[in-house]
N, C-alpha and C. Protein backbone atom coordinates (compact mmCIF):
# COMPACT_ATOMS: atom_id res chain seq x y z
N UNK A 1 -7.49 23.57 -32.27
CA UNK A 1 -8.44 23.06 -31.32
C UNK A 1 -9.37 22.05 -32.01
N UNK A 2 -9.63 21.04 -31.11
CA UNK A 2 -10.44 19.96 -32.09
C UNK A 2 -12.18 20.32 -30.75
N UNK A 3 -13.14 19.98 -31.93
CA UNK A 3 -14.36 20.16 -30.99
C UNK A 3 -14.85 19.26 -30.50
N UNK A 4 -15.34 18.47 -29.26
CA UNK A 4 -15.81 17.39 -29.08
C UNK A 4 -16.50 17.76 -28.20
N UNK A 5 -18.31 17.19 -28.72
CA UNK A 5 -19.48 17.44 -27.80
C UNK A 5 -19.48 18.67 -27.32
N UNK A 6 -19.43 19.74 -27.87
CA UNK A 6 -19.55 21.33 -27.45
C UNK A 6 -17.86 21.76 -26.60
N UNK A 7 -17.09 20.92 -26.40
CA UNK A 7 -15.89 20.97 -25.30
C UNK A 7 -14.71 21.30 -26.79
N UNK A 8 -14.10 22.04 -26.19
CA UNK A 8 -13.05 22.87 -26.94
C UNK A 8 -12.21 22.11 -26.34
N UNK A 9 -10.68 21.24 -27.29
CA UNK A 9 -9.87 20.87 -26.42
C UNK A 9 -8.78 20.88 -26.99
N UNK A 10 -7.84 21.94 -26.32
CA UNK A 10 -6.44 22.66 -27.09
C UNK A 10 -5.55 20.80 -27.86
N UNK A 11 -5.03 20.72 -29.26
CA UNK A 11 -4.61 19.77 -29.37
C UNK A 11 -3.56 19.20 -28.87
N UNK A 12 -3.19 20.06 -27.91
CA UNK A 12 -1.37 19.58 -27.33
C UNK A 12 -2.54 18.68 -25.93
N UNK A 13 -3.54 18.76 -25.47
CA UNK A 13 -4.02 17.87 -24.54
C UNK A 13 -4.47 16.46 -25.17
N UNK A 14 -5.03 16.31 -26.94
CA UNK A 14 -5.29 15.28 -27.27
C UNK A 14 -3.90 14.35 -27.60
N UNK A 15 -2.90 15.22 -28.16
CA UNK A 15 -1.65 14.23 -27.99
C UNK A 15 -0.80 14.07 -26.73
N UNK A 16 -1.04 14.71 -25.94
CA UNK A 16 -0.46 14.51 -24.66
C UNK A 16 -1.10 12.91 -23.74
N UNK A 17 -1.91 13.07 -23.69
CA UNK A 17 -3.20 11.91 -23.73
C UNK A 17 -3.35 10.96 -24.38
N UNK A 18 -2.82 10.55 -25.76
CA UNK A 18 -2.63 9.66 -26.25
C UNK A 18 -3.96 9.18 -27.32
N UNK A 19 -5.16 9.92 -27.04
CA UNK A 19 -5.82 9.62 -28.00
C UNK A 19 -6.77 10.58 -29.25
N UNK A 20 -7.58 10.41 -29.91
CA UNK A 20 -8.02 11.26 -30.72
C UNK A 20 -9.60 12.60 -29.99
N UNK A 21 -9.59 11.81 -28.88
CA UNK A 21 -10.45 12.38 -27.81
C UNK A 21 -10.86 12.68 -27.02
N UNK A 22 -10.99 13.24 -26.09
CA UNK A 22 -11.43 13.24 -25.00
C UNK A 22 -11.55 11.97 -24.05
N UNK A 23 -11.23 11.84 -22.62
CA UNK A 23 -12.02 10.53 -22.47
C UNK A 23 -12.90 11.32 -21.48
N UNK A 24 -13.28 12.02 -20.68
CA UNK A 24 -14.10 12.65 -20.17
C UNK A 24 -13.74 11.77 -18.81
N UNK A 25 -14.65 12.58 -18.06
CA UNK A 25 -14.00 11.54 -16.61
C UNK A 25 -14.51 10.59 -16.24
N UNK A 26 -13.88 9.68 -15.06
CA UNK A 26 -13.88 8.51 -15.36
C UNK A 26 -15.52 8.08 -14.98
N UNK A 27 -15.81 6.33 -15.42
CA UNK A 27 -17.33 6.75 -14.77
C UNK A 27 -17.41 6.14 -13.44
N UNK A 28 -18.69 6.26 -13.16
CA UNK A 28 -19.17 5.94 -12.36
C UNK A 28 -19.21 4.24 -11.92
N UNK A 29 -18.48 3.63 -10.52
CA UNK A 29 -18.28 2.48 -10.59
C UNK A 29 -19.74 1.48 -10.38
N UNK A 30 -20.16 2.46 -9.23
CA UNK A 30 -21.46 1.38 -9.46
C UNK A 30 -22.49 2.64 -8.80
N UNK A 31 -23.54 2.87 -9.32
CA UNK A 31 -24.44 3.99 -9.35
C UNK A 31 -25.21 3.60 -7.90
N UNK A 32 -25.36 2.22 -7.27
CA UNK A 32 -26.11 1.99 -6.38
C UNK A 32 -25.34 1.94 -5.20
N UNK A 33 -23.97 2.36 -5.26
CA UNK A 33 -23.24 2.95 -4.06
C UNK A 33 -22.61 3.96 -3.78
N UNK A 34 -23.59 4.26 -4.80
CA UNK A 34 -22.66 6.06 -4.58
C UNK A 34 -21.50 6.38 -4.97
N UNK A 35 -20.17 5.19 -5.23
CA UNK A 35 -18.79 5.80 -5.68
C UNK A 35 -19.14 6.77 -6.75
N UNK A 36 -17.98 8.11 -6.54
CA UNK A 36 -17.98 9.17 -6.99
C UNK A 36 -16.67 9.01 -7.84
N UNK A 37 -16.01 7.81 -7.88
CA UNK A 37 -14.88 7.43 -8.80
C UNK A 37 -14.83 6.33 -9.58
N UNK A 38 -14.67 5.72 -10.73
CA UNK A 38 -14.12 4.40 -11.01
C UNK A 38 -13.33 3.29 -9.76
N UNK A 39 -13.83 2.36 -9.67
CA UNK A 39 -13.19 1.46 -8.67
C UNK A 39 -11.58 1.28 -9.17
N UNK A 40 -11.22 1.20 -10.57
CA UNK A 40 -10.54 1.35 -11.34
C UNK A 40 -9.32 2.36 -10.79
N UNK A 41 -9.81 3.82 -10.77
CA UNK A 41 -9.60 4.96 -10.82
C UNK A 41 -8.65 5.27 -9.60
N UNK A 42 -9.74 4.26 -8.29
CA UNK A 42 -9.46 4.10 -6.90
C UNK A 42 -8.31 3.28 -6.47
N UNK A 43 -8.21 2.24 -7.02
CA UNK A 43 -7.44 0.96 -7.22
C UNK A 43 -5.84 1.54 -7.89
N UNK A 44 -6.11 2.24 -8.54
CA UNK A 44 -4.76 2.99 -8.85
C UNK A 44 -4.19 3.79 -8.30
N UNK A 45 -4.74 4.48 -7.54
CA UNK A 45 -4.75 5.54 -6.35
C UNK A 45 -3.99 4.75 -5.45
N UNK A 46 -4.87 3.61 -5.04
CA UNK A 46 -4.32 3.01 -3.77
C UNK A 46 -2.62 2.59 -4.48
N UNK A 47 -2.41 1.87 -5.33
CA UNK A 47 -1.16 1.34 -5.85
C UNK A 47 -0.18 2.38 -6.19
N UNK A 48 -0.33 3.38 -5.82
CA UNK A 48 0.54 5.25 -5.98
C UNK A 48 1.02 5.31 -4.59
N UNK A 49 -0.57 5.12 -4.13
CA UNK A 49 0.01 5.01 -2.15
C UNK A 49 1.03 3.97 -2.38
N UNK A 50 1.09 3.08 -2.40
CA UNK A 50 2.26 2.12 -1.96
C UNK A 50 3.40 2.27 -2.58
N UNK A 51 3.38 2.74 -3.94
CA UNK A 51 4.06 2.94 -4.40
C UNK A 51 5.20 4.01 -3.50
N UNK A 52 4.37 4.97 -3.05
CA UNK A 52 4.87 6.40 -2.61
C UNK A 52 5.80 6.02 -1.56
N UNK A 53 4.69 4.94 -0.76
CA UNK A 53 5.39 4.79 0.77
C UNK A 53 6.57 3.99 0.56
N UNK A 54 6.43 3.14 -0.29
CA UNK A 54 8.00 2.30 -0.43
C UNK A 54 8.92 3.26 -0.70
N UNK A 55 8.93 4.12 -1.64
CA UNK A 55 9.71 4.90 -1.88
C UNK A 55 10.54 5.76 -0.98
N UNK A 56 9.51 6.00 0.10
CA UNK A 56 9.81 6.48 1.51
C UNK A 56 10.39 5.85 2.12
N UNK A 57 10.37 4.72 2.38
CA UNK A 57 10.85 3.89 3.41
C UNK A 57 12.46 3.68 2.34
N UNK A 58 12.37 3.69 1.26
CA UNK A 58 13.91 3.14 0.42
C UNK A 58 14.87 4.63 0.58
N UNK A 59 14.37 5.93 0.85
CA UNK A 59 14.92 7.28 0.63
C UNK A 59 15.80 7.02 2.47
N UNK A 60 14.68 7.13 2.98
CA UNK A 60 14.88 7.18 4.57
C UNK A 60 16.12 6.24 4.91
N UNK A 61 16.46 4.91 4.08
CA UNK A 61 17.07 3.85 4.86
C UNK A 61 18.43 4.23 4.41
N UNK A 62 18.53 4.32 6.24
CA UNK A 62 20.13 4.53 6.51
C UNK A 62 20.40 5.73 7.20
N UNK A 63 18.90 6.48 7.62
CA UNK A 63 18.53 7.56 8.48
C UNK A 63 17.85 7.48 8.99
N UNK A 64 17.45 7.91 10.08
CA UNK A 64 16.39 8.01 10.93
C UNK A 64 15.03 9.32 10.86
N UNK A 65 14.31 8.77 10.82
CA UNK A 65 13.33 9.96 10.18
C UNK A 65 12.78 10.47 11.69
N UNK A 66 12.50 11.98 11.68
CA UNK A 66 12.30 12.35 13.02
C UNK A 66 10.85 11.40 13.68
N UNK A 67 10.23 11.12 12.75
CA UNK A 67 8.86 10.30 12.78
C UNK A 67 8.62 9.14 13.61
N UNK A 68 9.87 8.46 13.59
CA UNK A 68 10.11 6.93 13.80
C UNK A 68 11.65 6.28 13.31
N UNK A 69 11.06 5.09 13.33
CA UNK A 69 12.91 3.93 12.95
C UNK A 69 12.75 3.38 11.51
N UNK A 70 13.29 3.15 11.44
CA UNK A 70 13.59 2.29 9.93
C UNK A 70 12.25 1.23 10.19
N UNK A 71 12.71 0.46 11.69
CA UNK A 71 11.91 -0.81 11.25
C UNK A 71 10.72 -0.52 11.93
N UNK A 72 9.95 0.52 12.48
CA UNK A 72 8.93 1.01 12.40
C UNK A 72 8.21 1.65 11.03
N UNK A 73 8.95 2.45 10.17
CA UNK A 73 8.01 2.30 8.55
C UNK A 73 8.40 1.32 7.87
N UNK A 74 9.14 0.75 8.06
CA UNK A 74 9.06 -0.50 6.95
C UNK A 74 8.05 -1.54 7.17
N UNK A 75 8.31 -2.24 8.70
CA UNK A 75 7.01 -2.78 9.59
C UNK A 75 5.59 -2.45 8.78
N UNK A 76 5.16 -0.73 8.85
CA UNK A 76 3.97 -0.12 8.54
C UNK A 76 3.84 -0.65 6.92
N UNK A 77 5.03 -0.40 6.38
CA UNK A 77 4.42 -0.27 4.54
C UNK A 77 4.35 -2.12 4.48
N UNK A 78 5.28 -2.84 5.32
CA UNK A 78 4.72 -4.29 5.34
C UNK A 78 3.71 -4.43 5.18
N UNK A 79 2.94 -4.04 6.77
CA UNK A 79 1.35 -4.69 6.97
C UNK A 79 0.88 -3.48 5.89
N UNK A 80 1.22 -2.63 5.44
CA UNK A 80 -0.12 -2.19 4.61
C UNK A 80 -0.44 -2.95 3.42
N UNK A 81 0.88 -3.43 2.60
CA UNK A 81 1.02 -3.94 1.58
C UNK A 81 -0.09 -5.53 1.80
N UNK A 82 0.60 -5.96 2.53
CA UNK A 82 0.21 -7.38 3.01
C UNK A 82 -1.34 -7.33 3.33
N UNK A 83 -1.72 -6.26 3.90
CA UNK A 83 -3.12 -5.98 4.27
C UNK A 83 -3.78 -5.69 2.74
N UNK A 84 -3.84 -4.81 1.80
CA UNK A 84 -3.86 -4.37 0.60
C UNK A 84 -3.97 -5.97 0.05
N UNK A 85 -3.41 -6.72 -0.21
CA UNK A 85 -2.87 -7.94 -1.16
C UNK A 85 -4.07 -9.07 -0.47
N UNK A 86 -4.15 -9.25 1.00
CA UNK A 86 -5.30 -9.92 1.47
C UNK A 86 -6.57 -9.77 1.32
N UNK A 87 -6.49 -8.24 1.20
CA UNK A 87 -7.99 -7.58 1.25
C UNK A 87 -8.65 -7.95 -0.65
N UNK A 88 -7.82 -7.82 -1.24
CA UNK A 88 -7.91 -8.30 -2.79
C UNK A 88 -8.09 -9.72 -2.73
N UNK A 89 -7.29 -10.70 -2.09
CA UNK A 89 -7.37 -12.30 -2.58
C UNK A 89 -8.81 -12.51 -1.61
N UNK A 90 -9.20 -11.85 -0.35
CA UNK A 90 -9.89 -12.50 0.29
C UNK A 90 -11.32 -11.73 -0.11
N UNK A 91 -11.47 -10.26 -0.89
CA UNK A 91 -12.77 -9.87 -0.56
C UNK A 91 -12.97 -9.86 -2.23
N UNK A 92 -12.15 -8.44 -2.76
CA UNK A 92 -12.08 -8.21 -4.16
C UNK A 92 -12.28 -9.11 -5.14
N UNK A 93 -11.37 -10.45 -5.12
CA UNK A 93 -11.09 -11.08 -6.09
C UNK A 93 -12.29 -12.23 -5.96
N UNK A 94 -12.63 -12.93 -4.83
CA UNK A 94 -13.87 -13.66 -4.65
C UNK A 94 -15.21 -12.88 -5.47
N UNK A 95 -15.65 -11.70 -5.13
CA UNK A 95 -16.30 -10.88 -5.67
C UNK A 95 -16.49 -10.66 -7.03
N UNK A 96 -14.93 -10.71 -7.53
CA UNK A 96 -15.06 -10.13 -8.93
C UNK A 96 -15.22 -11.95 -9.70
N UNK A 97 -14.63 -12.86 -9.12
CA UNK A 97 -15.12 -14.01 -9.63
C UNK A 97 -16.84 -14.42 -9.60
N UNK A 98 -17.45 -14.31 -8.53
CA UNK A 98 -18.60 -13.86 -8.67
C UNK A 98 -19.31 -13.67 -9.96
N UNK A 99 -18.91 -12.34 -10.03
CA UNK A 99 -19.49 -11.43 -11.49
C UNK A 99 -18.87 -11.77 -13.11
N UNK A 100 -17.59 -11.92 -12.71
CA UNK A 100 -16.97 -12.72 -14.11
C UNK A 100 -16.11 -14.07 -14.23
N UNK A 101 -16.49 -14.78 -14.23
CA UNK A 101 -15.88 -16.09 -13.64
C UNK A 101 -14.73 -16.11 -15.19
N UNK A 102 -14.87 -15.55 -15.88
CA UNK A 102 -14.11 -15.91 -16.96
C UNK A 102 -12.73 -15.06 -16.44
N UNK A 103 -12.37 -14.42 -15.46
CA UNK A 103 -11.30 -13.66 -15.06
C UNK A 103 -10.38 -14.89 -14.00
N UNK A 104 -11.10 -16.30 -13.94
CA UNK A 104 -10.16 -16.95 -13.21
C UNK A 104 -8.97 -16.64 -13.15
N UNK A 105 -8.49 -17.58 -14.17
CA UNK A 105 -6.83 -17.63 -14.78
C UNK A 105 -6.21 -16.37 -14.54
N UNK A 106 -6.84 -14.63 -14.68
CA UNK A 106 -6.38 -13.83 -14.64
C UNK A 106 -6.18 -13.85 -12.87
N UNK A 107 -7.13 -13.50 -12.25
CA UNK A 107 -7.11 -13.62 -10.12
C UNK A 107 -6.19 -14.63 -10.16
N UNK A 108 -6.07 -15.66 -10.66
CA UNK A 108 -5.02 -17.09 -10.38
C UNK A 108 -3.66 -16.22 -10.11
N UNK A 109 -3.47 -15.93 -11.42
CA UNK A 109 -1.58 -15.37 -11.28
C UNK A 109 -1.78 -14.28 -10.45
N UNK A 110 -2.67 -13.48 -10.32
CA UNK A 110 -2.62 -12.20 -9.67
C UNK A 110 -2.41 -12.81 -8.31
N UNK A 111 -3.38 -13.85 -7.60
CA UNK A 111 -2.90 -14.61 -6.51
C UNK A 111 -1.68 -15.09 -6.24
N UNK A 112 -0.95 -15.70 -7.15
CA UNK A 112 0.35 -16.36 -7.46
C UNK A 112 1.75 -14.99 -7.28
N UNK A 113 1.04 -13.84 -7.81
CA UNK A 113 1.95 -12.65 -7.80
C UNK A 113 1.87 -12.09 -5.90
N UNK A 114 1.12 -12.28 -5.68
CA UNK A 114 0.73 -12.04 -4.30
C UNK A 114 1.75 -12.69 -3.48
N UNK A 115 1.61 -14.45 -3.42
CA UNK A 115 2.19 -15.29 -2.64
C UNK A 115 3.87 -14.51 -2.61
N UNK A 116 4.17 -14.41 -4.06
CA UNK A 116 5.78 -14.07 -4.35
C UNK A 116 5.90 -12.86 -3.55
N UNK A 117 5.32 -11.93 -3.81
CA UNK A 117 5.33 -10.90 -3.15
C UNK A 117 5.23 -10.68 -1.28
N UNK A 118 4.48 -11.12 -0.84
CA UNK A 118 4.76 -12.08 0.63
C UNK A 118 6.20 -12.69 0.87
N UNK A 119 6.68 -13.51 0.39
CA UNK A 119 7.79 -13.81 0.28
C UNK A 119 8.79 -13.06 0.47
N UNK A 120 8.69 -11.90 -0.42
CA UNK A 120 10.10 -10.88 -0.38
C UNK A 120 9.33 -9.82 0.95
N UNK A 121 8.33 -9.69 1.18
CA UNK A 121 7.90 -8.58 2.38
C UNK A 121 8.48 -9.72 3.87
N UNK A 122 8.30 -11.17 3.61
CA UNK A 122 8.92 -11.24 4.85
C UNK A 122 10.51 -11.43 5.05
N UNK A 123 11.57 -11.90 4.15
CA UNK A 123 12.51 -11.08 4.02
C UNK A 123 12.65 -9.73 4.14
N UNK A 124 12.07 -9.21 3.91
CA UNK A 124 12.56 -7.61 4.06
C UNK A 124 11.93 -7.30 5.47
N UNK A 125 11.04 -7.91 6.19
CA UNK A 125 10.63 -7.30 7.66
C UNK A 125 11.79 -8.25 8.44
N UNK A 126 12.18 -9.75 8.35
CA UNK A 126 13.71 -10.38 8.88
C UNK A 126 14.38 -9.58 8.97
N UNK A 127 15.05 -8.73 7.82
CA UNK A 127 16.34 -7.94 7.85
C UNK A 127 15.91 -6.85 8.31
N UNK A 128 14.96 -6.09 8.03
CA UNK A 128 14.57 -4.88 8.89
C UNK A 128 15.06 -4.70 10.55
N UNK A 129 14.63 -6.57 10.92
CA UNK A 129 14.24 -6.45 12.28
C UNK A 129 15.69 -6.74 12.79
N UNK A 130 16.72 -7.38 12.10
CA UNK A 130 18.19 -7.85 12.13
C UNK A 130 18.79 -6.82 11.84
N UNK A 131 18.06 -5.36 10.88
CA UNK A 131 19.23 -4.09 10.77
C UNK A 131 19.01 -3.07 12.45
N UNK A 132 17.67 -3.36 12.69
CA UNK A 132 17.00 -2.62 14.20
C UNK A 132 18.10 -3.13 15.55
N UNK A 133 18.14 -4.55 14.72
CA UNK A 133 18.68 -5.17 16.74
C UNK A 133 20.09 -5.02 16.81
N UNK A 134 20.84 -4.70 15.38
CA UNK A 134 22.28 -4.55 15.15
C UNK A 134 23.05 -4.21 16.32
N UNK A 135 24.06 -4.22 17.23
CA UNK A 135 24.42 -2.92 18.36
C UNK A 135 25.13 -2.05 17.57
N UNK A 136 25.07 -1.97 16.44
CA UNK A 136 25.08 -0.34 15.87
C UNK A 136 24.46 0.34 15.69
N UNK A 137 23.19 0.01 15.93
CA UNK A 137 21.99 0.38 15.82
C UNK A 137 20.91 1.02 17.57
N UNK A 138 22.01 2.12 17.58
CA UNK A 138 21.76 3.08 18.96
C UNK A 138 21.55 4.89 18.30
N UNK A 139 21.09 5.39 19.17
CA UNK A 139 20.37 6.43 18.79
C UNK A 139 21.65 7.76 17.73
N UNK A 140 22.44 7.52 17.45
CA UNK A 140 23.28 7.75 16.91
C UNK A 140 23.78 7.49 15.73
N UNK A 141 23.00 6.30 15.48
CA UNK A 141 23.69 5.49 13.89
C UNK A 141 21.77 4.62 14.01
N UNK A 142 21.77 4.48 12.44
CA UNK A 142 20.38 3.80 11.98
C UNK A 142 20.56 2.25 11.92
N UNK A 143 21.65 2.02 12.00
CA UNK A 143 22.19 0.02 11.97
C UNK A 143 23.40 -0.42 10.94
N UNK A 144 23.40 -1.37 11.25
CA UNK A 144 24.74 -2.26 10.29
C UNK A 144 24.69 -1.52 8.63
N UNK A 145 25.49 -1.10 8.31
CA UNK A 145 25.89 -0.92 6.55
C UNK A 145 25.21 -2.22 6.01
N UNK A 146 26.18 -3.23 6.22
CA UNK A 146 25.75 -3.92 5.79
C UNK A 146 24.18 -4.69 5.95
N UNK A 147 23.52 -4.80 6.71
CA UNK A 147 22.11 -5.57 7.48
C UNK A 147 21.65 -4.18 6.32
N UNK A 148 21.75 -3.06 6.55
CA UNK A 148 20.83 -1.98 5.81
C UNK A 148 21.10 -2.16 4.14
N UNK A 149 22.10 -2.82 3.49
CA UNK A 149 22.36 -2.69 2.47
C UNK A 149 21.22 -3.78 1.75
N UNK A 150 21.21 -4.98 2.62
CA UNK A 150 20.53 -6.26 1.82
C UNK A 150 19.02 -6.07 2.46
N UNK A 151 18.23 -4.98 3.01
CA UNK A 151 17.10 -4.39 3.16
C UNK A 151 17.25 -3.70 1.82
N UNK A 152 18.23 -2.64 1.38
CA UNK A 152 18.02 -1.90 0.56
C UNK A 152 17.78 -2.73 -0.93
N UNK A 153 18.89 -3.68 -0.73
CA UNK A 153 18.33 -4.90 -1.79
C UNK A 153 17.36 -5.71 -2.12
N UNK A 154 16.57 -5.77 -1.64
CA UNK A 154 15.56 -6.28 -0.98
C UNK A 154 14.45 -5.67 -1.57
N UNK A 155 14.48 -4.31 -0.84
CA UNK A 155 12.97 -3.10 -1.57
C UNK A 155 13.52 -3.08 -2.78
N UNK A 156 14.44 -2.81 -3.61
CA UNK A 156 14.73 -2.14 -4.56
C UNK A 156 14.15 -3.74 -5.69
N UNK A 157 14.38 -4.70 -5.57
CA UNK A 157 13.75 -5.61 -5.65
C UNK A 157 11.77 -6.06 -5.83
N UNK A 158 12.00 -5.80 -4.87
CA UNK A 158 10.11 -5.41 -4.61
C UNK A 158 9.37 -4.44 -4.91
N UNK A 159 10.39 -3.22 -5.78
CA UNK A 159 9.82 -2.41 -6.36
C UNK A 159 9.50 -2.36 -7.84
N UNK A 160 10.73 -3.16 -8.19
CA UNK A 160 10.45 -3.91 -9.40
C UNK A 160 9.17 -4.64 -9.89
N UNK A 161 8.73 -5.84 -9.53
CA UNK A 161 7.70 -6.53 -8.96
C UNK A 161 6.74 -5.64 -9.00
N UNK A 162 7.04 -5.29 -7.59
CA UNK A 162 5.32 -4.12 -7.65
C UNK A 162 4.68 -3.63 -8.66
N UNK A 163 5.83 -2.92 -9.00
CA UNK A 163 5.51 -2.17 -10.49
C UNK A 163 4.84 -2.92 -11.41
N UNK A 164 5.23 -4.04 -11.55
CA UNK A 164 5.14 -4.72 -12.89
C UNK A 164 3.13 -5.36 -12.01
N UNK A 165 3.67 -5.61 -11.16
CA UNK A 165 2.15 -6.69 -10.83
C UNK A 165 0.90 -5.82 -10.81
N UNK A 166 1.12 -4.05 -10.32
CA UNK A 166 0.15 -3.27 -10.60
C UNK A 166 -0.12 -2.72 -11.58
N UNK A 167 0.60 -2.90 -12.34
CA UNK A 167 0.50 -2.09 -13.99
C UNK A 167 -0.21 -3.59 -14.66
N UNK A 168 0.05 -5.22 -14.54
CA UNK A 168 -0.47 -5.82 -15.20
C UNK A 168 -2.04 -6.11 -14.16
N UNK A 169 -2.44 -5.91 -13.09
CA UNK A 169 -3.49 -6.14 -12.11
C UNK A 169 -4.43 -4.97 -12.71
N UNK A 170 -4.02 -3.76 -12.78
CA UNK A 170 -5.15 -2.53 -13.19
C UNK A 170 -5.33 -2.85 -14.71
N UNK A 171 -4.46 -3.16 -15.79
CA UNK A 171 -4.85 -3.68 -17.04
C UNK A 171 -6.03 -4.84 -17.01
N UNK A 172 -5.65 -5.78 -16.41
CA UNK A 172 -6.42 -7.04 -16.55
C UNK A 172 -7.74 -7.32 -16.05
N UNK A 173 -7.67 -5.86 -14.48
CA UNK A 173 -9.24 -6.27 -14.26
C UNK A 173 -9.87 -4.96 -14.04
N UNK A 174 -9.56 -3.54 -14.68
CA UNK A 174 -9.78 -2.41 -14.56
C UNK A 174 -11.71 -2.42 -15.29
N UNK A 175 -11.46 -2.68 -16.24
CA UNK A 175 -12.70 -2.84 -17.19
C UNK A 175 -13.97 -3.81 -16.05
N UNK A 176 -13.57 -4.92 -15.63
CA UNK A 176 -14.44 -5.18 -15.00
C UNK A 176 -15.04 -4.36 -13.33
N UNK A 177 -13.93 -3.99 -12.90
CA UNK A 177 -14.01 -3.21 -11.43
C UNK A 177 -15.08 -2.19 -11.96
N UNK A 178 -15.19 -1.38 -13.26
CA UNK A 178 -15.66 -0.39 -13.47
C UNK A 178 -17.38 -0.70 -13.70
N UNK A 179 -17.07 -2.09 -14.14
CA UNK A 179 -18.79 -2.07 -14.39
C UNK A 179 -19.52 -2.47 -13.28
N UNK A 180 -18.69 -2.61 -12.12
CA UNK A 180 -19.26 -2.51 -10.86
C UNK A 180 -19.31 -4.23 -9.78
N UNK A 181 -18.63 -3.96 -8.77
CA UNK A 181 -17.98 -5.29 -8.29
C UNK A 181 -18.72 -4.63 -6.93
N UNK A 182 -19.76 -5.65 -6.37
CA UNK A 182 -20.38 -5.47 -4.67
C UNK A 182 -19.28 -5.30 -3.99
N UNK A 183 -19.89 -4.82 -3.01
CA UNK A 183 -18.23 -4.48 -1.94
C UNK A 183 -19.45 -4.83 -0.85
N UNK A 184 -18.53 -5.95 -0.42
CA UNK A 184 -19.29 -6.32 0.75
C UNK A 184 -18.07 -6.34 2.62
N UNK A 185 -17.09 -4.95 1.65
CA UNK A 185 -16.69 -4.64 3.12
C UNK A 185 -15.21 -5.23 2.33
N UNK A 186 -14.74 -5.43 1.45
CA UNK A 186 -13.41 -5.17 0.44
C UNK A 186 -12.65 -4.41 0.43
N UNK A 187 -13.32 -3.38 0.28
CA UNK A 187 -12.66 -2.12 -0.21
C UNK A 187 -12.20 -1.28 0.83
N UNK A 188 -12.16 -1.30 2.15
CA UNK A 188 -11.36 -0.66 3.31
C UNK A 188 -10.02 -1.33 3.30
N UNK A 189 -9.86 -2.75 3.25
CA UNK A 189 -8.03 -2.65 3.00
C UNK A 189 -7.67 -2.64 2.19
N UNK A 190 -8.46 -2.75 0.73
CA UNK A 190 -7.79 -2.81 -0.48
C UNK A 190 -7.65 -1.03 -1.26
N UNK A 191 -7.91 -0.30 -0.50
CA UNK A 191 -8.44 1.13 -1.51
C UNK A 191 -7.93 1.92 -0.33
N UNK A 192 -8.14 1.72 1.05
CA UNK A 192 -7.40 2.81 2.07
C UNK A 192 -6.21 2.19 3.35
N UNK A 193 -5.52 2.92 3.61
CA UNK A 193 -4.42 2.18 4.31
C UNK A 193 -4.44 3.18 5.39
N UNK A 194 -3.36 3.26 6.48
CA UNK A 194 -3.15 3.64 7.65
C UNK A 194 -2.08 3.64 8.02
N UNK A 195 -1.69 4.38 8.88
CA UNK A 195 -0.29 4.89 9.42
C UNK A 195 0.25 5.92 8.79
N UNK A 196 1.75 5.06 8.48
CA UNK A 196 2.94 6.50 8.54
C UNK A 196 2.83 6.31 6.61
């Protein structure tokens, strides 16, 4: 057991964790709004959600979920994504330029990763809507093999991407979100989503 600040902490948690200490939890994003989490903390949260729901929508395709259609959650994880990605270029990222203007270049590509990303969400809502209108696509069968295959190509694609643009987006501006970015009404599409 190693001791840190009166806290006993078995050593299979300091190498599990990766460092020589504790990090204690996360802090506080900005004390004059009350968050009870890192914006940071939140921001990763939200990118798990999407993560999750794509995942859902890639498991489901080629079945019908008692819930809904194919191109009813795909539709949903569209606009959430797309909503999520706006709510960042239009509230978040203005904001955080604001406070650190030296993060241009970084919001630039993160913007630039956005546009690309748009790109493949409206391909993938086209074919969604081309695997829906299929006439194989009756309450019996979920749509074309094929129309469902180059959807499946498609997400599996954009999951790639994702991955990579939220793992380099929470690196690059995690440190600043934490020391506290105004939310002047941001953070409802970028941190919470809706639907299925």
């Amino acid at each position: 057991m190693i001791c840190w600040r009166q806290h006993r902490v078995p050593v299979t948690d300091r190498v599990r964790h990766g460092g020589a200490e504790p990090k204690g939890p996360p802090p506080v994003a900005s004390p004059v709004n009350g968050r009870t989490a890192a914006l940071s903390l939140q921001l990763s949260r939200a990118h798990q959600d999407l993560r999750r729901r794509l995942t859902d929508v890639r498991t489901n395709l080629g079945r019908r979920p008692d819930d809904g259609t194919l191109l009813t959650h795909c539709l949903a994880f569209c606009t959430a994504l797309t909503n999520h990605h706006q709510g960042e270029d239009d509230g978040l990222f203005a904001q955080l330029l604001r406070e650190r203007p030296d993060l241009a270049p970084t919001v630039a590509k993160l913007v630039e990763d956005h546009g690309f990303i748009a790109a493949i969400l409206t391909r993938v809502r086209d074919l969604a809507e081309q695997a829906a209108a299929a006439p194989d696509a009756d309450a019996a069968d979920a749509g074309d093999p094929a129309d469902l295959e180059a959807v499946g190509r498609e997400l599996d694609g954009l999951a790639a991407i994702m991955d990579s643009h939220f793992g380099y987006e929470e690196r690059a501006i995690s440190a600043a979100l934490d020391a506290g970015v105004p939310d002047d009404g941001w953070s409802e599409p970028v941190l919470r989503f809706r639907g299925p």
